[in-house]
N, C-alpha and C. Protein backbone atom coordinates (compact mmCIF):
# COMPACT_ATOMS: atom_id res chain seq x y z
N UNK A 1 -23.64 -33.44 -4.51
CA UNK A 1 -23.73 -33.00 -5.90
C UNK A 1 -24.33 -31.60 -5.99
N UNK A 2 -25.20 -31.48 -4.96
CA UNK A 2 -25.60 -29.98 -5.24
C UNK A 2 -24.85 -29.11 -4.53
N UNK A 3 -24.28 -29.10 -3.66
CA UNK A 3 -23.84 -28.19 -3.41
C UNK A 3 -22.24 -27.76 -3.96
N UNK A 4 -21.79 -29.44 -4.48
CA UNK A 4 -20.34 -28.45 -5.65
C UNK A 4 -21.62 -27.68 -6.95
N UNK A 5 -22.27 -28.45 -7.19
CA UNK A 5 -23.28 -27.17 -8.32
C UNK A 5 -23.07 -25.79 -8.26
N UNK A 6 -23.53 -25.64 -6.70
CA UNK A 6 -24.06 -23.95 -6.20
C UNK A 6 -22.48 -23.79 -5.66
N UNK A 7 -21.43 -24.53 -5.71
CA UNK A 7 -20.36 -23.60 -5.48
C UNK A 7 -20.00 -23.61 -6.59
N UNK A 8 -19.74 -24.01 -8.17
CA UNK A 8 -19.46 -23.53 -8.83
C UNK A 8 -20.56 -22.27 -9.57
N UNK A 9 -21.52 -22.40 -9.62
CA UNK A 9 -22.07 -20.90 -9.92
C UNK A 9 -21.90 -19.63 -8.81
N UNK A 10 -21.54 -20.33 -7.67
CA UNK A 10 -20.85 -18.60 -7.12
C UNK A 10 -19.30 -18.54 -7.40
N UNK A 11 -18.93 -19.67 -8.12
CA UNK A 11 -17.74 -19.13 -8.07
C UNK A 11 -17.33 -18.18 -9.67
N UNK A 12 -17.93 -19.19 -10.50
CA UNK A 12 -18.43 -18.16 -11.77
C UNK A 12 -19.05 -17.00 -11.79
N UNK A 13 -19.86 -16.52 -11.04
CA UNK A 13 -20.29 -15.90 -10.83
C UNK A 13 -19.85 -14.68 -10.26
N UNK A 14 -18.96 -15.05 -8.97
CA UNK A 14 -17.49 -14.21 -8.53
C UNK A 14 -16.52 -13.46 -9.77
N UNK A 15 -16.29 -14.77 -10.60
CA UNK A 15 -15.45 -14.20 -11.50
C UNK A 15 -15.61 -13.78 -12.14
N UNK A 16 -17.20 -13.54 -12.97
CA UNK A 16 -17.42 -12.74 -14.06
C UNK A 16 -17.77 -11.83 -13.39
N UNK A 17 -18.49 -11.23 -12.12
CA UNK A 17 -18.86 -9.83 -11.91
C UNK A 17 -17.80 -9.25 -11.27
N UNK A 18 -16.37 -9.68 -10.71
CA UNK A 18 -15.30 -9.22 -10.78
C UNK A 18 -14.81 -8.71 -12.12
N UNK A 19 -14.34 -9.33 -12.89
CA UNK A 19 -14.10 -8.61 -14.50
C UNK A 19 -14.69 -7.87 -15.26
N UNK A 20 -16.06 -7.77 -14.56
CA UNK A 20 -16.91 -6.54 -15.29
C UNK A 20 -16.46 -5.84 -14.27
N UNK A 21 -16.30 -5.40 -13.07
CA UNK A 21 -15.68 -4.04 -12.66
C UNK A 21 -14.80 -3.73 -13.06
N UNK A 22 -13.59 -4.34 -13.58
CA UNK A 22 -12.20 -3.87 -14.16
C UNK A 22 -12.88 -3.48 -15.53
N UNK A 23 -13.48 -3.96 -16.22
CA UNK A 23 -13.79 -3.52 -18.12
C UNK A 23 -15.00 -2.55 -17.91
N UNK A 24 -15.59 -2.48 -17.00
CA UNK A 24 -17.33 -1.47 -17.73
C UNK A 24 -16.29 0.00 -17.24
N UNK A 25 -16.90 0.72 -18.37
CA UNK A 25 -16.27 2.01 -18.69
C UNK A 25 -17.17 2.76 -17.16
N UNK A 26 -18.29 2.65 -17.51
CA UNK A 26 -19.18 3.68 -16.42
C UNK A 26 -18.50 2.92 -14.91
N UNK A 27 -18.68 4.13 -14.02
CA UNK A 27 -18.42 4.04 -12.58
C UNK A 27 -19.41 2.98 -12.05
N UNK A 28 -20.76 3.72 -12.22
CA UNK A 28 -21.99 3.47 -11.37
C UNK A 28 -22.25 1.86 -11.80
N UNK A 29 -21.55 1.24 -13.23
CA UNK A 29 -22.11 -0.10 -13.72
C UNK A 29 -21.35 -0.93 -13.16
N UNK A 30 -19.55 -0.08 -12.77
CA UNK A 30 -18.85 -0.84 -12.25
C UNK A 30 -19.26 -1.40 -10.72
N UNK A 31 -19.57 -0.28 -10.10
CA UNK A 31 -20.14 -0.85 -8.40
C UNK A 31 -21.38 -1.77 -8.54
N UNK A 32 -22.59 -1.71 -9.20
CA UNK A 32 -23.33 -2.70 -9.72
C UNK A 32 -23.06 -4.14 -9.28
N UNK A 33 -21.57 -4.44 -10.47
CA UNK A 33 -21.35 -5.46 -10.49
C UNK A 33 -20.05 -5.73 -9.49
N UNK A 34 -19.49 -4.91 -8.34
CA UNK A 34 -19.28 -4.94 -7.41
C UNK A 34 -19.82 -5.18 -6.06
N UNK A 35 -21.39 -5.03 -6.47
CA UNK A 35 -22.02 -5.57 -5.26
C UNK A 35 -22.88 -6.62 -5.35
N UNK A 36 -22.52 -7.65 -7.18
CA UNK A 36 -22.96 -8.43 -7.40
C UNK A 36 -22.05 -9.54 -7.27
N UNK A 37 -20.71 -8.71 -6.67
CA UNK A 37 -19.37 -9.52 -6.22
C UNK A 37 -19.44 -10.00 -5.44
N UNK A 38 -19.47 -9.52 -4.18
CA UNK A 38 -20.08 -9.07 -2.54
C UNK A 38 -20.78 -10.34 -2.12
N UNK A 39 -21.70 -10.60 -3.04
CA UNK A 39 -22.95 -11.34 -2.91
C UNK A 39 -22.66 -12.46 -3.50
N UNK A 40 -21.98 -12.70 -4.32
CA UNK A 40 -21.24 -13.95 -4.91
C UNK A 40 -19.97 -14.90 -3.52
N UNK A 41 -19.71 -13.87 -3.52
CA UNK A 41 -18.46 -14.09 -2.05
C UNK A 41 -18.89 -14.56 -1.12
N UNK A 42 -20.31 -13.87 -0.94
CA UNK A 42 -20.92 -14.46 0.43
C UNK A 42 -21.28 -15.82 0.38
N UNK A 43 -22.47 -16.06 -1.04
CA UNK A 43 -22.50 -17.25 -1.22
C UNK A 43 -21.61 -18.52 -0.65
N UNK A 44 -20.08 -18.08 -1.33
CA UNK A 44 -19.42 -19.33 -0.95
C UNK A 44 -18.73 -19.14 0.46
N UNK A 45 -19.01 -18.47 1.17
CA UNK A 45 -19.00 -18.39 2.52
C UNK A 45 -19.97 -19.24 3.00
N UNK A 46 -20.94 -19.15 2.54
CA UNK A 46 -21.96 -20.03 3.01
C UNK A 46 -22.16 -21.53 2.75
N UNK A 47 -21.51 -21.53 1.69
CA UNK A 47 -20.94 -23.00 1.05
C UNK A 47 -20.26 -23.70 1.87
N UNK A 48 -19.19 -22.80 2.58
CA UNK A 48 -18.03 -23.34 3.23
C UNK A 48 -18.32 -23.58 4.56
N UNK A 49 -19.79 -22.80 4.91
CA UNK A 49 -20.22 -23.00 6.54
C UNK A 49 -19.75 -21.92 7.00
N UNK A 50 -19.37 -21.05 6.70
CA UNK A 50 -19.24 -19.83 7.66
C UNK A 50 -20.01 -18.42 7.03
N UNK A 51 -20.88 -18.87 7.83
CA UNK A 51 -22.25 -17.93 7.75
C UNK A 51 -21.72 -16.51 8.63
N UNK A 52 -21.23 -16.65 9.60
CA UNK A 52 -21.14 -15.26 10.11
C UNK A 52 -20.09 -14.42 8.81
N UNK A 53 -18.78 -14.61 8.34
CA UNK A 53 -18.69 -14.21 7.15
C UNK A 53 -19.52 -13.65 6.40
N UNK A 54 -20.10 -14.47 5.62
CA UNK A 54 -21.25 -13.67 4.81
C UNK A 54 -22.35 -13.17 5.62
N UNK A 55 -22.37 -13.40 6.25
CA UNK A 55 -23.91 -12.12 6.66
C UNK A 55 -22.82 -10.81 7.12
N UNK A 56 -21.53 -11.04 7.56
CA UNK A 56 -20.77 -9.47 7.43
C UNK A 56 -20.36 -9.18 6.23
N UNK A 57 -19.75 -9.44 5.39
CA UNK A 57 -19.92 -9.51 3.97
C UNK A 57 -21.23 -8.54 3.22
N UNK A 58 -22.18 -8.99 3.29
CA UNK A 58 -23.25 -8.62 2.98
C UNK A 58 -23.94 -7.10 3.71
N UNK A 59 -23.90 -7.46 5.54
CA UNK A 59 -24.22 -6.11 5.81
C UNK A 59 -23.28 -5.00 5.94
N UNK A 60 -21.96 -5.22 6.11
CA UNK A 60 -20.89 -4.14 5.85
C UNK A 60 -20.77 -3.82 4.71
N UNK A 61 -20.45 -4.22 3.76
CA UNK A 61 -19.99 -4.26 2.30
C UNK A 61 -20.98 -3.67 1.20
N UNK A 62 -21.98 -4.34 1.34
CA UNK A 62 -22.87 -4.30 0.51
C UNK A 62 -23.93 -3.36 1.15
N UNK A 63 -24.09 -3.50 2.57
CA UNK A 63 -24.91 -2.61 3.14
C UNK A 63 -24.43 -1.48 3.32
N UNK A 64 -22.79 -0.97 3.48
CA UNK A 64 -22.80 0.73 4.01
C UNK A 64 -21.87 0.86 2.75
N UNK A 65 -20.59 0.06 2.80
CA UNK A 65 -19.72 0.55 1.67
C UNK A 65 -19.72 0.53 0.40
N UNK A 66 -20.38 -0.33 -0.15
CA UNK A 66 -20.56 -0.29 -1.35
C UNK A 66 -21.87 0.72 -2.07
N UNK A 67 -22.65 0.87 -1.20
CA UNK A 67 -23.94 1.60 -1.30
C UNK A 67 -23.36 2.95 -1.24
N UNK A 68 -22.49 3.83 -0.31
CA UNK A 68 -21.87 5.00 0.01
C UNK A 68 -20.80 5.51 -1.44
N UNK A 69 -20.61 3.94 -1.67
CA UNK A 69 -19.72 4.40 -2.96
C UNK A 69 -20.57 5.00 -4.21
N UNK A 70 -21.71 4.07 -4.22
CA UNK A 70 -22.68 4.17 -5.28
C UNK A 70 -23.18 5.62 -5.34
N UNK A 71 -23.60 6.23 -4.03
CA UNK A 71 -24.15 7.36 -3.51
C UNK A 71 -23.14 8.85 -4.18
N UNK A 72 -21.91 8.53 -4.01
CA UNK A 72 -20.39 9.40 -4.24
C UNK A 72 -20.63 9.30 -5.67
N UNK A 73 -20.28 8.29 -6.25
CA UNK A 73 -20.47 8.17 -7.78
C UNK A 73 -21.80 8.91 -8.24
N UNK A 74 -22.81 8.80 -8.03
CA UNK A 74 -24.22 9.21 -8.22
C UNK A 74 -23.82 10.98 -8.13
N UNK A 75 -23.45 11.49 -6.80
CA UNK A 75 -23.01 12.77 -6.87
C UNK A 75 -22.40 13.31 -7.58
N UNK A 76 -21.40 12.58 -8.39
CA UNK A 76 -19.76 13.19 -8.98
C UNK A 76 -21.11 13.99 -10.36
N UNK A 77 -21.44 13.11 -10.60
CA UNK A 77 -22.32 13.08 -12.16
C UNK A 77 -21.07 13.18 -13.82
N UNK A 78 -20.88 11.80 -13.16
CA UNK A 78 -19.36 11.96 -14.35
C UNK A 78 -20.03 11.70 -15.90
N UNK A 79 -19.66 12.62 -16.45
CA UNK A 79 -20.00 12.01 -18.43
C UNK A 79 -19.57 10.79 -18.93
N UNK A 80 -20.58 9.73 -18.95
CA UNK A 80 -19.61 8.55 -19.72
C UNK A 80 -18.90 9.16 -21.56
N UNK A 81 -19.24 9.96 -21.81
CA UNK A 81 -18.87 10.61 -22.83
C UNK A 81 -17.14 10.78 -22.65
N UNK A 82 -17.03 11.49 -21.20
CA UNK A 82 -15.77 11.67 -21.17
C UNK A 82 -14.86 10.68 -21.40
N UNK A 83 -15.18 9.50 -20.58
CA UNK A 83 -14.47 8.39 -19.81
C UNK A 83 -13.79 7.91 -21.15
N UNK A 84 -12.66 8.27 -21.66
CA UNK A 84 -11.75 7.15 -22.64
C UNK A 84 -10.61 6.68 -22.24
N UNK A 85 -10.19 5.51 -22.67
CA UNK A 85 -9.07 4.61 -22.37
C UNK A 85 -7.77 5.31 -22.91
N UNK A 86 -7.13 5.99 -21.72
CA UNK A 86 -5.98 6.25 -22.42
C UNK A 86 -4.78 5.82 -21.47
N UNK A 87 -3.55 5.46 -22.29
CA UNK A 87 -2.57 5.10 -21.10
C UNK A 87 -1.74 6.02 -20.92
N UNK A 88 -1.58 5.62 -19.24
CA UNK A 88 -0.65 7.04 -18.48
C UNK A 88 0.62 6.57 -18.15
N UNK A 89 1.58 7.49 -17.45
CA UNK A 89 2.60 6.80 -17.02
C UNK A 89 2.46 5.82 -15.63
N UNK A 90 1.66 5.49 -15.38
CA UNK A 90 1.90 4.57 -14.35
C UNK A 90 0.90 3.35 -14.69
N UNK A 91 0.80 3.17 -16.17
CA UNK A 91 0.41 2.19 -16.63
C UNK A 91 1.62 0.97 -16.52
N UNK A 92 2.42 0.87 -16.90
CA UNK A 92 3.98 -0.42 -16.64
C UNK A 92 3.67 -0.68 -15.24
N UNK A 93 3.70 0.33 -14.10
CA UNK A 93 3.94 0.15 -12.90
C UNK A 93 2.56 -0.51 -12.83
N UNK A 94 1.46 0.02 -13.18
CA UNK A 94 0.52 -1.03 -12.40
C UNK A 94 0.13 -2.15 -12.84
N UNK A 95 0.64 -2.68 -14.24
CA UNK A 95 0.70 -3.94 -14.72
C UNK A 95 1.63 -4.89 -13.69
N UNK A 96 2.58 -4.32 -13.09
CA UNK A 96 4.09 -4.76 -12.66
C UNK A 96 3.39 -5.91 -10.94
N UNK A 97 2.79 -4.70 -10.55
CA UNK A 97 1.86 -4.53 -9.20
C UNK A 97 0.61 -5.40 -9.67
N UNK A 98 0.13 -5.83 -10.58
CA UNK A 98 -0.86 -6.67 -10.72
C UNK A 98 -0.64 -8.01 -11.02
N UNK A 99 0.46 -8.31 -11.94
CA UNK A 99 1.46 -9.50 -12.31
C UNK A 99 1.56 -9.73 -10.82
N UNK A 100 2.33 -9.42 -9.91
CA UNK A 100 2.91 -9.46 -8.58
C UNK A 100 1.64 -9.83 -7.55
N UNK A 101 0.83 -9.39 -8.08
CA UNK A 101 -0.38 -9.64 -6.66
C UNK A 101 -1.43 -11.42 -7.65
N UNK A 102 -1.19 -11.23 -8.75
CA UNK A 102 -1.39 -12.68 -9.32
C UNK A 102 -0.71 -13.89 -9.02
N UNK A 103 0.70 -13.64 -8.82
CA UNK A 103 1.57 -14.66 -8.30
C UNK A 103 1.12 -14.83 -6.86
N UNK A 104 1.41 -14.11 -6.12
CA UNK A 104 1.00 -14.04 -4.53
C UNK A 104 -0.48 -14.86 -4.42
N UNK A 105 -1.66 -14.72 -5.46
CA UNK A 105 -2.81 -15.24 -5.21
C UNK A 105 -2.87 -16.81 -5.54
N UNK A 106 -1.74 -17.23 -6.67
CA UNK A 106 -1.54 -18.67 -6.95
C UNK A 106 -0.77 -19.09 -6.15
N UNK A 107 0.12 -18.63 -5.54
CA UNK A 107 1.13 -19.35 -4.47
C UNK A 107 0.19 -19.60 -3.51
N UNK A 108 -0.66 -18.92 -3.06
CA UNK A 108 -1.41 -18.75 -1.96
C UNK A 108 -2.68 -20.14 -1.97
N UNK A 109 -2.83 -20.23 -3.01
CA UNK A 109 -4.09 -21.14 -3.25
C UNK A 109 -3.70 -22.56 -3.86
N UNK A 110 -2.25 -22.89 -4.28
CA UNK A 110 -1.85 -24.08 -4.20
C UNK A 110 -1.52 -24.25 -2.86
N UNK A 111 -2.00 -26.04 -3.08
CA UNK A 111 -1.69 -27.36 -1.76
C UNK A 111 -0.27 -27.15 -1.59
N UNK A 112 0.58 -26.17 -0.67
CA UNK A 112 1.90 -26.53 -0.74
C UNK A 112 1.87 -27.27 0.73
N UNK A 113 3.09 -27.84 0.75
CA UNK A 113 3.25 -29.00 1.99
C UNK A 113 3.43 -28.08 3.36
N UNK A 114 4.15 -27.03 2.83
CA UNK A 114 4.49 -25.46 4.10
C UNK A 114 3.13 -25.25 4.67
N UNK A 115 2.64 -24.85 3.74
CA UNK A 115 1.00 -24.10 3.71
C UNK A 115 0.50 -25.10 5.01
N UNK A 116 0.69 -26.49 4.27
CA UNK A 116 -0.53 -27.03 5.11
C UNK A 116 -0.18 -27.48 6.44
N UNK A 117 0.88 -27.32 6.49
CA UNK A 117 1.72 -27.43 7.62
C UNK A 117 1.07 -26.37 9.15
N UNK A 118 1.46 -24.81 8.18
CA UNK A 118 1.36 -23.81 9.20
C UNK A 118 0.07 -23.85 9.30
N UNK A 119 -1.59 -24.12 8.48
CA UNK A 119 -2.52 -24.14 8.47
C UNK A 119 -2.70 -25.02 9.77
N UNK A 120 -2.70 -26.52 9.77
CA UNK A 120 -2.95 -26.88 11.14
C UNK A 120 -1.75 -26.50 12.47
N UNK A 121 -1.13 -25.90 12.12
CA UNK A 121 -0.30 -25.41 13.61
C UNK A 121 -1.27 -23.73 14.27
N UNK A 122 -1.83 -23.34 12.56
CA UNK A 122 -2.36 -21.53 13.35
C UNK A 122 -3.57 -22.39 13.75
N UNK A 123 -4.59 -23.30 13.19
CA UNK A 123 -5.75 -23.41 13.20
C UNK A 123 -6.60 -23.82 14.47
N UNK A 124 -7.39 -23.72 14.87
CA UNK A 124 -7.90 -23.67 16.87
C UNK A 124 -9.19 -24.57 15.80
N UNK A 125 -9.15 -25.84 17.11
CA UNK A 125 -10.15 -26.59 17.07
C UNK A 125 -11.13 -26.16 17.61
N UNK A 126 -12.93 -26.30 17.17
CA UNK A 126 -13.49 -25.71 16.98
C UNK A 126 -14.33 -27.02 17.72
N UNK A 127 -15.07 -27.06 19.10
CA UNK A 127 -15.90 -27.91 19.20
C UNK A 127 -17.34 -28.54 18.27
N UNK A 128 -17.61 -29.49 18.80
CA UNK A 128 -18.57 -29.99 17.53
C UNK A 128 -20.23 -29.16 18.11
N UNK A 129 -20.87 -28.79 18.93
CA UNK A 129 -21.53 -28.30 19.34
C UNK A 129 -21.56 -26.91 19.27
N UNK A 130 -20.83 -26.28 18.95
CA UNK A 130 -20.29 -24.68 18.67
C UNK A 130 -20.49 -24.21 17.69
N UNK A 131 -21.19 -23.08 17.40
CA UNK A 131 -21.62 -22.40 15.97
C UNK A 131 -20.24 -21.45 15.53
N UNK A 132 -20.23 -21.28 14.08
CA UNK A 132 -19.38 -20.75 13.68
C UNK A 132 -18.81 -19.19 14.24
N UNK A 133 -20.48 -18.82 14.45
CA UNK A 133 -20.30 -17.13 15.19
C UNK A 133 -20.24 -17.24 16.07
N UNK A 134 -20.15 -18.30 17.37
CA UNK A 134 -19.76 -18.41 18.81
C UNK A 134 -18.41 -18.46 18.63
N UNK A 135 -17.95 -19.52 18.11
CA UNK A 135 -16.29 -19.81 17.47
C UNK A 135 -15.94 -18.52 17.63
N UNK A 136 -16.46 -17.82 16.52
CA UNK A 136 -15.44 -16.03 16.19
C UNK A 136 -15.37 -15.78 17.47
N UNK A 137 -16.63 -15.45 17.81
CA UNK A 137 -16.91 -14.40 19.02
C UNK A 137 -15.56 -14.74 20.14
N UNK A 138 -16.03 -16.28 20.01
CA UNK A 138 -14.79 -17.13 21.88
C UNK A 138 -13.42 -15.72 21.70
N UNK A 139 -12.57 -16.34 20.06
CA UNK A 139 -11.67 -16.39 20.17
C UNK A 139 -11.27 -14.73 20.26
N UNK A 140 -12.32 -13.92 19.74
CA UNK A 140 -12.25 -12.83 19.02
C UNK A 140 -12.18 -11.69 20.40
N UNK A 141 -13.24 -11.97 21.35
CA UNK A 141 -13.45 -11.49 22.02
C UNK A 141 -12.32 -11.76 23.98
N UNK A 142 -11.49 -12.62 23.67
CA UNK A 142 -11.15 -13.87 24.99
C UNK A 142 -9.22 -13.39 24.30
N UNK A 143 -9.15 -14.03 23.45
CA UNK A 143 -7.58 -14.32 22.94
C UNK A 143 -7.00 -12.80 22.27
N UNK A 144 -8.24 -12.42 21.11
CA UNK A 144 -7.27 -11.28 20.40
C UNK A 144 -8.08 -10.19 21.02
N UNK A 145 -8.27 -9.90 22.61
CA UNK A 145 -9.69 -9.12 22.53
C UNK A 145 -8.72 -7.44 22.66
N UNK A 146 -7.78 -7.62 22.93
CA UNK A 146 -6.64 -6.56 22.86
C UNK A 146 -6.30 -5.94 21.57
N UNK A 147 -5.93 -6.74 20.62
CA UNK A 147 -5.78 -6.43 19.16
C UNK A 147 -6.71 -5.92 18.99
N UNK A 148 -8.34 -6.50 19.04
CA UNK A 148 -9.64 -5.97 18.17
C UNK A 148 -9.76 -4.41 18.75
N UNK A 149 -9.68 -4.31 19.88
CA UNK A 149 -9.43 -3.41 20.61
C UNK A 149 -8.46 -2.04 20.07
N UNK A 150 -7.67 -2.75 19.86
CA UNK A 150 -6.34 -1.75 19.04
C UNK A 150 -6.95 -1.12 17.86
N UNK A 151 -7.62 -2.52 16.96
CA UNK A 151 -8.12 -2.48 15.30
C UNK A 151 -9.40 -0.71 15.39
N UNK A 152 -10.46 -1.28 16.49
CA UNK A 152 -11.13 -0.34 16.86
C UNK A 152 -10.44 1.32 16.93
N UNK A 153 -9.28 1.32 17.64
CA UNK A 153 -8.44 2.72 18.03
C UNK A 153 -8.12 3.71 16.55
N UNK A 154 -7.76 2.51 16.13
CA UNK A 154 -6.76 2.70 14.65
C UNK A 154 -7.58 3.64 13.56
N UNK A 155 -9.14 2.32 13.93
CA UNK A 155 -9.88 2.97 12.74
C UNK A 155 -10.63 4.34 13.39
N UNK A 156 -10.38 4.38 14.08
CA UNK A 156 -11.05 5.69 14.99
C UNK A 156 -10.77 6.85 14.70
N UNK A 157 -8.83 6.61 14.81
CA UNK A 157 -7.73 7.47 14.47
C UNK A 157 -8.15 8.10 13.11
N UNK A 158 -8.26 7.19 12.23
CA UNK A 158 -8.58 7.28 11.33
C UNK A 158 -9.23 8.58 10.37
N UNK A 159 -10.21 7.91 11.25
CA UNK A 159 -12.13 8.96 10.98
C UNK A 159 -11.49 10.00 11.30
N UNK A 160 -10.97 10.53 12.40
CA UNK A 160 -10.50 11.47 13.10
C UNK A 160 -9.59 12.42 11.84
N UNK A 161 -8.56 12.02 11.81
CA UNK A 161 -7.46 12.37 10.82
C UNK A 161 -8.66 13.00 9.38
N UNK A 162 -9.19 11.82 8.96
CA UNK A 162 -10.30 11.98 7.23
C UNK A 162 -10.67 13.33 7.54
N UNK A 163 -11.10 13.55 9.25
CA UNK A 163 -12.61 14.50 9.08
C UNK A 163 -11.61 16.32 8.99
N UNK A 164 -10.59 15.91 10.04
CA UNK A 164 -9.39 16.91 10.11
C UNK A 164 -8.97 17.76 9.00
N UNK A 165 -8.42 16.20 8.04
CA UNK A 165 -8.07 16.61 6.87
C UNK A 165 -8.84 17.69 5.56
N UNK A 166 -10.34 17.06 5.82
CA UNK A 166 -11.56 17.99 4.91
C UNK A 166 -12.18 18.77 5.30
N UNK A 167 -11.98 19.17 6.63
CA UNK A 167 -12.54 20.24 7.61
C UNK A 167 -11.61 21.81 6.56
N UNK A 168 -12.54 22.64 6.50
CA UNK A 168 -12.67 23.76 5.87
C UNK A 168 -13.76 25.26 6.76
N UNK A 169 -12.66 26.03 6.90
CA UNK A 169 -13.05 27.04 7.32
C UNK A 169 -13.82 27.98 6.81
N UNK A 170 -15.04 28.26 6.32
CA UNK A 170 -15.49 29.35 5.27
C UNK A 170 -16.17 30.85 6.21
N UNK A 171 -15.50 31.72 5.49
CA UNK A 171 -16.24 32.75 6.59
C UNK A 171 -17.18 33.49 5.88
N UNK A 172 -17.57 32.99 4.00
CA UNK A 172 -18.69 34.06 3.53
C UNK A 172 -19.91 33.40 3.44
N UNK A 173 -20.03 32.26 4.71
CA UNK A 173 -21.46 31.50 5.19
C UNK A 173 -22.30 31.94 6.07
N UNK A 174 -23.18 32.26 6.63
CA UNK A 174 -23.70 32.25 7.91
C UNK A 174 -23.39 31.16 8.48
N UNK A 175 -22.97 31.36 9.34
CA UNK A 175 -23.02 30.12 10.82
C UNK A 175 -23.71 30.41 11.68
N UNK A 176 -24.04 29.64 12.79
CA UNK A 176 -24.65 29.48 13.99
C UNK A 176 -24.06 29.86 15.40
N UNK A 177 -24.07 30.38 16.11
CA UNK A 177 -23.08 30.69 17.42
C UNK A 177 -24.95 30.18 18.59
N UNK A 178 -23.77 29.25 18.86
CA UNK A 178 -24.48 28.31 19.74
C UNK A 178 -24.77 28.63 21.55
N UNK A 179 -23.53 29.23 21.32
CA UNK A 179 -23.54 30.26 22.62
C UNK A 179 -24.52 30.92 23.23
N UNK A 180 -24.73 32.07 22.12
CA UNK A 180 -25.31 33.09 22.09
C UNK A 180 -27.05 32.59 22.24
N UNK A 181 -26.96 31.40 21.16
CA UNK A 181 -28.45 31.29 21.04
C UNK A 181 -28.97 30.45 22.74
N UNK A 182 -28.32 29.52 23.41
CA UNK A 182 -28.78 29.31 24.57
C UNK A 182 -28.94 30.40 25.49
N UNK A 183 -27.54 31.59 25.45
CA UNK A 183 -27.38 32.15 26.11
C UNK A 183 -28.77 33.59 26.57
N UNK A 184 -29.74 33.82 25.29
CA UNK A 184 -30.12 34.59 24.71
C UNK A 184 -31.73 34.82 25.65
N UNK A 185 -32.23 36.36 26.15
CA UNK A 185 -33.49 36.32 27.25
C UNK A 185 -34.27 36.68 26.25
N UNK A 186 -35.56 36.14 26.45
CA UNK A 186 -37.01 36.44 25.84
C UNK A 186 -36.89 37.85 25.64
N UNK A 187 -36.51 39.03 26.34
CA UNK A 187 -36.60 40.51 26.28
C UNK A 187 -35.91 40.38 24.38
N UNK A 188 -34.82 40.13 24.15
CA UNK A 188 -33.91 39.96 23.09
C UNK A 188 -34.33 39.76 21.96
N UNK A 189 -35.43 38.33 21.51
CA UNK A 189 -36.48 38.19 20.32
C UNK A 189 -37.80 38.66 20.64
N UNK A 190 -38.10 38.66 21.70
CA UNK A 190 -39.54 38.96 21.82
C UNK A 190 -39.95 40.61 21.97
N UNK A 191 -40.72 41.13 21.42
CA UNK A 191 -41.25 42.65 21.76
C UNK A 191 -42.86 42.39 21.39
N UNK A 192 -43.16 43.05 22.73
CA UNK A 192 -45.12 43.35 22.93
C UNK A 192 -45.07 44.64 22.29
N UNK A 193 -46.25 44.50 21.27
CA UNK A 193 -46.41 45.73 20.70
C UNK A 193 -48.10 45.43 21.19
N UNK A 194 -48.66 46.88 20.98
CA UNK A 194 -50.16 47.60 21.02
C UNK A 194 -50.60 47.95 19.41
N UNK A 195 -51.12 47.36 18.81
CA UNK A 195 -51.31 47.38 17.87
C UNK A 195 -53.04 48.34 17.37
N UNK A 196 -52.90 49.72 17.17
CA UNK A 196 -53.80 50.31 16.99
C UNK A 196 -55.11 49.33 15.86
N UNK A 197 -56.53 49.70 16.34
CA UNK A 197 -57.02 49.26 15.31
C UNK A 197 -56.87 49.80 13.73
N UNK A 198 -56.65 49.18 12.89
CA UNK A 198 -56.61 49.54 11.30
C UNK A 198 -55.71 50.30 10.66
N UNK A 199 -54.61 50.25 11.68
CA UNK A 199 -53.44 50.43 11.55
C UNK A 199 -51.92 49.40 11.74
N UNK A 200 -51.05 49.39 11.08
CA UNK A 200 -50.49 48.25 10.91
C UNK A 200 -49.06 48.47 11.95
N UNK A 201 -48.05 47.80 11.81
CA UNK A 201 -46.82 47.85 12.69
C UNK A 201 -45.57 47.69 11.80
N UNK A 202 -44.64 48.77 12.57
CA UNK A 202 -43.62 49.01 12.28
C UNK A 202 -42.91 47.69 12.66
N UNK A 203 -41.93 47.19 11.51
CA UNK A 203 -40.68 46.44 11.58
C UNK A 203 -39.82 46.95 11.54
């Protein structure tokens, strides 16, 4: 009894701080209740027994990405003054694309006989002595350790490409020549001067 309780308040809970990110006008109120999402999610991860889930959940999500977003938003310094509801042309299209990803989420979450079919044919029995994050790890690290491997490359590629892409040349900065400065003998910054008494020195 208690614990359908505490899964229905994360699941309410899911759903209303999901719908306040789609309706709150401000950015910064929207991530708020995006990382009051996060934390709702995890919950029923934890409901369900899979704790390694939510504790990644929580420290990826909530710990770098959602916080980094908050940080970006915080920078922009957008006017909620500005922010009004107006519709654009790719308002139809993204109703079209949201209808479409609603169906996909109810097909997905009804008992179909297919579903439950392919569910125990993908699903790997899980000894009774075995923690959920050993489980991941076996399969993660043993069976797909090639894929994760790949996943790793991809997102690498990635970073790579982002940093490429925003990399900017400016030449009315000072820069640093790194060269020069290892390269550089004490004779070069340093000069011994004799400094007369009560008299001062030339720069």
């Amino acid at each position: 009894m208690g614990e359908s309780i505490l899964y229905l308040v994360f699941v309410f809970g899911l759903l209303g701080s999901a719908t306040g990110v789609v309706l709150m006008r401000t950015p910064i109120h929207s991530l708020l209740l995006l990382i009051m999402t996060f934390f709702n999610a995890a919950g029923l991860f934890l409901v369900w027994g899979a704790e390694f889930l939510a504790m990644m959940l929580v420290i990826v999500y909530v710990g770098a990405v959602a916080v980094l977003f908050l940080f970006v938003v915080m920078m922009m310094d957008v006017d909620p003054k500005q922010l009004k509801f107006e519709f654009s042309a790719y308002t139809g299209f993204s109703a079209i694309l949201a209808f479409i990803l609603f169906v996909e989420l109810v097909i997905a979450v009804l008992p179909w006989k297919t579903w439950e079919r392919a569910t125990d044919i993908i699903a790997f029995p899980i000894p009774q002595m075995l923690t959920n994050t050993h489980a991941i790890g076996n399969y993660l690290y043993t069976q797909y350790f090639y894929i994760f491997q790949l996943s790793g490359l991809l997102l690498l590629l990635a970073m790579i490409g982002a940093i490429l892409l925003t990399l900017r040349t400016r030449s009315n900065i000072i820069q640093q020549n790194p060269k020069q400065q290892v390269n550089r003998e004490p004779s070069d910054t340093l000069r011994m001067a004799k400094v007369p008494f009560r008299e001062g020195v030339d720069v």
